[in-house]
N, C-alpha and C. Protein backbone atom coordinates (compact mmCIF):
# COMPACT_ATOMS: atom_id res chain seq x y z
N UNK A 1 122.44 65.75 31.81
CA UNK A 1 121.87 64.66 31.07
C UNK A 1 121.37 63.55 32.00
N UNK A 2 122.16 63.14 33.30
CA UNK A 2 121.76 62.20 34.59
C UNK A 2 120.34 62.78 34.87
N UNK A 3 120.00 63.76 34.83
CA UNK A 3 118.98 64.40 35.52
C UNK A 3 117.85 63.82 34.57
N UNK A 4 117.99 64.01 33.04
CA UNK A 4 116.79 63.81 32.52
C UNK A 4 116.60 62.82 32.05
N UNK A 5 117.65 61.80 32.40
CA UNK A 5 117.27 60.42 31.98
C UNK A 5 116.94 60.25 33.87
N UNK A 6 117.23 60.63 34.79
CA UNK A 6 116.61 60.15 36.06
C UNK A 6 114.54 60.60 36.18
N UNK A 7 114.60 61.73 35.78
CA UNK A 7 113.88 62.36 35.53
C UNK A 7 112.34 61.73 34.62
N UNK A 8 112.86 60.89 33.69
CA UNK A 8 112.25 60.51 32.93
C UNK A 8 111.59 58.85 33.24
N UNK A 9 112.57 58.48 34.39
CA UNK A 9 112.49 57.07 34.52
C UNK A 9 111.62 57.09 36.06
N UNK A 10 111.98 58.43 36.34
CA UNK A 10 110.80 58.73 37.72
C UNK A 10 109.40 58.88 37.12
N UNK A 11 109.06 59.67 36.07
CA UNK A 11 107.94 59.82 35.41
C UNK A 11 107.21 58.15 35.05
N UNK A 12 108.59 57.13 34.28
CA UNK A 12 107.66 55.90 33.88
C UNK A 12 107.37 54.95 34.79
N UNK A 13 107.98 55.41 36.30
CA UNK A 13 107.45 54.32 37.15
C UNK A 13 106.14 54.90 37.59
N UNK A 14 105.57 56.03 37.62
CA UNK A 14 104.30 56.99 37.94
C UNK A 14 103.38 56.39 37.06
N UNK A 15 103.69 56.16 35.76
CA UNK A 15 102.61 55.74 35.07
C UNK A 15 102.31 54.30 35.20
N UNK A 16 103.59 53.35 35.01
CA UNK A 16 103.32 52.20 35.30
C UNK A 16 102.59 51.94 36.75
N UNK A 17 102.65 52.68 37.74
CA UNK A 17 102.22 52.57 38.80
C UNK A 17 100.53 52.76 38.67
N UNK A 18 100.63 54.01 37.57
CA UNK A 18 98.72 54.19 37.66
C UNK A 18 98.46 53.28 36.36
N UNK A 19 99.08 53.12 36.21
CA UNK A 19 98.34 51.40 34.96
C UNK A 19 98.20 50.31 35.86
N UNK A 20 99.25 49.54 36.32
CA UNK A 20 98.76 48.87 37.62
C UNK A 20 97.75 49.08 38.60
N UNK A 21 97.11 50.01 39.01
CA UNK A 21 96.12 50.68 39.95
C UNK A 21 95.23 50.09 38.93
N UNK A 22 95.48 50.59 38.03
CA UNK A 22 93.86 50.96 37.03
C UNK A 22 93.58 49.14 36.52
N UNK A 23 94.41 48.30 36.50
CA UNK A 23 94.12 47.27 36.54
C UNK A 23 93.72 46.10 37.61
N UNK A 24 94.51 46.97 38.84
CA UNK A 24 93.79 46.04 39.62
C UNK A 24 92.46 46.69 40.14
N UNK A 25 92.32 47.74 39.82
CA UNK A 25 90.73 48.24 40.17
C UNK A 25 89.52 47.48 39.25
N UNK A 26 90.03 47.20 37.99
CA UNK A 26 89.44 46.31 37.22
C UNK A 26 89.23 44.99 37.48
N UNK A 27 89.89 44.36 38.08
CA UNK A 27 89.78 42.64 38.62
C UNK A 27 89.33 42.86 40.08
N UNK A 28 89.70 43.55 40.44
CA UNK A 28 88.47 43.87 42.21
C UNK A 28 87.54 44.01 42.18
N UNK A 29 86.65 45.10 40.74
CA UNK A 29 85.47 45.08 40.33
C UNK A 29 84.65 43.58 40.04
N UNK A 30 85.36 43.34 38.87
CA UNK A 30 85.13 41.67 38.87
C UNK A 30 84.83 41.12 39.07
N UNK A 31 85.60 40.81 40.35
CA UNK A 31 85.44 39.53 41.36
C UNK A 31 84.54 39.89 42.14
N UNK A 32 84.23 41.14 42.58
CA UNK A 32 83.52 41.83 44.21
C UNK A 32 81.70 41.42 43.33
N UNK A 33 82.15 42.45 41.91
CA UNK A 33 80.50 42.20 41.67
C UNK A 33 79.89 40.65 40.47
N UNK A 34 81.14 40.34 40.24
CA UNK A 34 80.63 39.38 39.61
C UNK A 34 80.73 39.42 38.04
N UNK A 35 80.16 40.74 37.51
CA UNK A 35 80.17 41.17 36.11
C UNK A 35 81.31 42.21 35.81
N UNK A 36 81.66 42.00 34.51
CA UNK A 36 82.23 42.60 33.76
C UNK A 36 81.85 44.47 33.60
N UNK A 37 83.53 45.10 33.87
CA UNK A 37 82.82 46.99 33.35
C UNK A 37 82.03 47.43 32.30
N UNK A 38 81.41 47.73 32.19
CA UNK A 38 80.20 47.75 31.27
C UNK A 38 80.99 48.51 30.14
N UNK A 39 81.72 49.44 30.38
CA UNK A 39 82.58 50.29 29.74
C UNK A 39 83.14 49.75 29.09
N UNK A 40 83.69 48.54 28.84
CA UNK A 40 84.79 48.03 27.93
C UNK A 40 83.96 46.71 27.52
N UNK A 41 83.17 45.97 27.81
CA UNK A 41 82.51 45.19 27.47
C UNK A 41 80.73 45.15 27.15
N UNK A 42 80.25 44.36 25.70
CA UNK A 42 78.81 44.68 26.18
C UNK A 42 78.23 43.74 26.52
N UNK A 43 76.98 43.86 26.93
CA UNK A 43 76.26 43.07 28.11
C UNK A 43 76.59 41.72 28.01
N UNK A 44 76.72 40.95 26.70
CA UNK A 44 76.05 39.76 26.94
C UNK A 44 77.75 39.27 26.30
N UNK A 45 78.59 40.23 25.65
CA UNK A 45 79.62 39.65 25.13
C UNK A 45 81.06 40.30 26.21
N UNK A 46 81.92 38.93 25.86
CA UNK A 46 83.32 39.08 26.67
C UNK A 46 83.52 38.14 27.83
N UNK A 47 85.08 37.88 28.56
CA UNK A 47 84.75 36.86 28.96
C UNK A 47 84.33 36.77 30.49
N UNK A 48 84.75 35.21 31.11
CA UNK A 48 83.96 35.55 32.24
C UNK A 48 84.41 36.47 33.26
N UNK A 49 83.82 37.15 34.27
CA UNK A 49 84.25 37.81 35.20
C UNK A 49 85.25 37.65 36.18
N UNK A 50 85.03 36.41 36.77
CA UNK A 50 85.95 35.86 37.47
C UNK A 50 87.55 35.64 36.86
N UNK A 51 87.40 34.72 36.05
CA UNK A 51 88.68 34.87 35.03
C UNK A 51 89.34 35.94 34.90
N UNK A 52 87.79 36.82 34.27
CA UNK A 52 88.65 38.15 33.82
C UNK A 52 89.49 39.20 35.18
N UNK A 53 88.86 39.26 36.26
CA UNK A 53 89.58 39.39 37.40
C UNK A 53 90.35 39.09 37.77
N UNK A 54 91.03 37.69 38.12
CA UNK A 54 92.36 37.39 38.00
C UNK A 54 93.24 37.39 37.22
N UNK A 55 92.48 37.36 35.83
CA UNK A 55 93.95 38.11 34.70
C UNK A 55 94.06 39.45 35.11
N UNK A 56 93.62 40.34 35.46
CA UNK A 56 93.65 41.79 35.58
C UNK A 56 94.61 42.18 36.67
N UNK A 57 94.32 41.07 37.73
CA UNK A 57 95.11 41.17 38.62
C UNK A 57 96.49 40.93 38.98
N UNK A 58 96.70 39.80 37.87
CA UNK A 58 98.09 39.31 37.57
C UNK A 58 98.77 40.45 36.57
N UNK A 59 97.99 40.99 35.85
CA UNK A 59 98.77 41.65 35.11
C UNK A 59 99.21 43.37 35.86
N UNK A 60 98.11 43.56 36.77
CA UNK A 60 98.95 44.50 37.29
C UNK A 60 99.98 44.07 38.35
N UNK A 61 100.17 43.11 38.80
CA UNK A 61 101.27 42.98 39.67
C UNK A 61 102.48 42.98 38.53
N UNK A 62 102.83 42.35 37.55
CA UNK A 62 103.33 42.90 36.67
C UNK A 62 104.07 44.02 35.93
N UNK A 63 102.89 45.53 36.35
CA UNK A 63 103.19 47.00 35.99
C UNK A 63 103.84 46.94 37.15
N UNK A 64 103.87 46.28 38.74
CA UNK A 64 104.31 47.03 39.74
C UNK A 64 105.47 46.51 39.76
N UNK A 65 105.66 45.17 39.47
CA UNK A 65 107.30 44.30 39.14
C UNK A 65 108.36 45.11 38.22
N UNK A 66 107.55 45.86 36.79
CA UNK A 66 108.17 46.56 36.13
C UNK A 66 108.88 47.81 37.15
N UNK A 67 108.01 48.54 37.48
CA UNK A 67 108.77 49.76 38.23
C UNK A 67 108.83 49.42 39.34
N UNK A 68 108.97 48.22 40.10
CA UNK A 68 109.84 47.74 41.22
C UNK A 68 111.36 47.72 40.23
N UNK A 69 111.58 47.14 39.52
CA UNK A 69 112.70 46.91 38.90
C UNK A 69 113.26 48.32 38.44
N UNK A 70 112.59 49.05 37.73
CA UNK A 70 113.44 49.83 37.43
C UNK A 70 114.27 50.62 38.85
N UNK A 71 113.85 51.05 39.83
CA UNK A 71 114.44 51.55 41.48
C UNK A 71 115.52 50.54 41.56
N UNK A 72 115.10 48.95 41.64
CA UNK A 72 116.37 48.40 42.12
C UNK A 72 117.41 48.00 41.55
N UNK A 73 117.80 48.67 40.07
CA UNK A 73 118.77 48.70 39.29
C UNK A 73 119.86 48.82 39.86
N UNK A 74 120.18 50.25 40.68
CA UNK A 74 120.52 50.95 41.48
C UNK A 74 121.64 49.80 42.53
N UNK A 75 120.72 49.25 42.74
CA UNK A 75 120.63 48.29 44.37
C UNK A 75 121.79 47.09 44.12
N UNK A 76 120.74 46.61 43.13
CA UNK A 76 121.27 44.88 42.74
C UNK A 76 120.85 44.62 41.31
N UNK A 77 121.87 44.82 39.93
CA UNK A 77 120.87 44.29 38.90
C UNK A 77 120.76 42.73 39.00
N UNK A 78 120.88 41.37 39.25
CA UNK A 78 120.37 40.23 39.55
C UNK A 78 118.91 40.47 39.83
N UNK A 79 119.06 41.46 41.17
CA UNK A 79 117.49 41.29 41.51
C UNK A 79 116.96 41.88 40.64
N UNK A 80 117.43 42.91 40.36
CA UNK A 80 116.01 43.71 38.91
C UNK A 80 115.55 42.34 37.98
N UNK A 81 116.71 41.73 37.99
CA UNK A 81 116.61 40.98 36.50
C UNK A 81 115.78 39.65 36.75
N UNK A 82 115.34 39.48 38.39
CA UNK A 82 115.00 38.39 38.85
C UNK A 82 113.63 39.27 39.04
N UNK A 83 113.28 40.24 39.24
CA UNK A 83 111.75 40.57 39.80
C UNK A 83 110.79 40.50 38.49
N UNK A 84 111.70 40.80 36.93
CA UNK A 84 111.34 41.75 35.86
C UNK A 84 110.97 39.88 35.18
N UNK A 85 111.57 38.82 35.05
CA UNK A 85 111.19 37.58 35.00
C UNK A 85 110.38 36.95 35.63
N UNK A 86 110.09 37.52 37.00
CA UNK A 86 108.49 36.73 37.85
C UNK A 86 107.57 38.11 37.05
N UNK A 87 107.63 39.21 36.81
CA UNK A 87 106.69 39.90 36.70
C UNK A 87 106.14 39.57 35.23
N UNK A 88 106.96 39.08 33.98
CA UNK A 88 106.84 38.30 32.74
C UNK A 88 106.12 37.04 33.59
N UNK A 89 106.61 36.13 34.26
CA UNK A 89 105.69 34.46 34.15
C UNK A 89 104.12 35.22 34.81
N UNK A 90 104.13 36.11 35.72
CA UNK A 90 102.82 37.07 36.15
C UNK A 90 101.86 37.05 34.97
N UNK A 91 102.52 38.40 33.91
CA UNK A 91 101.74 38.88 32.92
C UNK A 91 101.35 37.41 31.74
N UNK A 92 102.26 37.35 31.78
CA UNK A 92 101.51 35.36 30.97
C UNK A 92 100.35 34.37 31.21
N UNK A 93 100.61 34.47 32.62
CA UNK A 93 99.37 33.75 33.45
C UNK A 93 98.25 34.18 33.40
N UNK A 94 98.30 35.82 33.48
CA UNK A 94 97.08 36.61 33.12
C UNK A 94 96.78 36.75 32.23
N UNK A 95 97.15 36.90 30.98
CA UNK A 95 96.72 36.64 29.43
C UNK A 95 96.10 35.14 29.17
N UNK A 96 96.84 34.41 30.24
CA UNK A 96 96.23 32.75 30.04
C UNK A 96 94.84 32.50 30.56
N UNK A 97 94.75 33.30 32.03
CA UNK A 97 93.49 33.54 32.49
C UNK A 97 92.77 34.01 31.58
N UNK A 98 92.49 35.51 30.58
CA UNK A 98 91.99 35.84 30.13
C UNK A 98 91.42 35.74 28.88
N UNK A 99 92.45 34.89 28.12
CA UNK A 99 92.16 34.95 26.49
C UNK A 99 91.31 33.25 26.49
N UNK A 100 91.48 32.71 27.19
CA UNK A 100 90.57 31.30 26.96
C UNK A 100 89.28 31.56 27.56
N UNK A 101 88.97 32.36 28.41
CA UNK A 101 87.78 32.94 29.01
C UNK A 101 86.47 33.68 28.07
N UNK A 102 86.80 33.50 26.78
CA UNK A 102 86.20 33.98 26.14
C UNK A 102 84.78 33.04 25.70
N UNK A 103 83.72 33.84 26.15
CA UNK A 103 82.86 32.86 25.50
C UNK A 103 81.95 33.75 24.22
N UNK A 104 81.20 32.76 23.92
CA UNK A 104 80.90 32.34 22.11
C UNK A 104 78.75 33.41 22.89
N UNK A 105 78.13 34.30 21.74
CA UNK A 105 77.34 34.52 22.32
C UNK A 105 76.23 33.79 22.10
């Protein structure tokens, strides 16, 4: 039963890890070109780029705080419980970046 609850918690740091990737590939885009992925936004609507880049970016440090924490359970729970609370004030900041960034077309 250790195995497949270890097993399983190895699997959700893999994903959280490629959700994090996939978000900060999104706010590097961003910022590098200026505009928004065309893919998730259309041309003239959504918010600004810049903004939207640093929310993207905060929020994947976030996915990586999450499965930083889950490994250092193990270690120290204080610290899990201290990384998993900066990685929350993280993901906040980035929703703050992002959701007022919205402009009107």
């Amino acid at each position: 039963m250790e195995e497949l609850i270890s097993m399983g918690l190895g699997a959700t740091q893999w994903i959280l890890l490629g959700a994090g990737c996939l978000n900060a590939t999104l706010g590097v885009h961003s910022l590098v070109t200026g505009r928004l992925p065309r893919l998730l936004f259309r041309r003239h609507a959504g918010p600004d780029p810049r903004r939207y880049g640093w929310g993207q970016l905060l929020m994947s440090v976030f996915s990586f705080a999450i499965g930083l924490s889950m490994g250092l359970t193990e270690v120290s729970y204080e610290l899990s419980v201290a990384v998993v609370l900066v990685g929350i004030g993280v993901f906040v900041t980035g929703i703050w970046l992002m959701l007022p960034a919205d402009r009107t077309l």
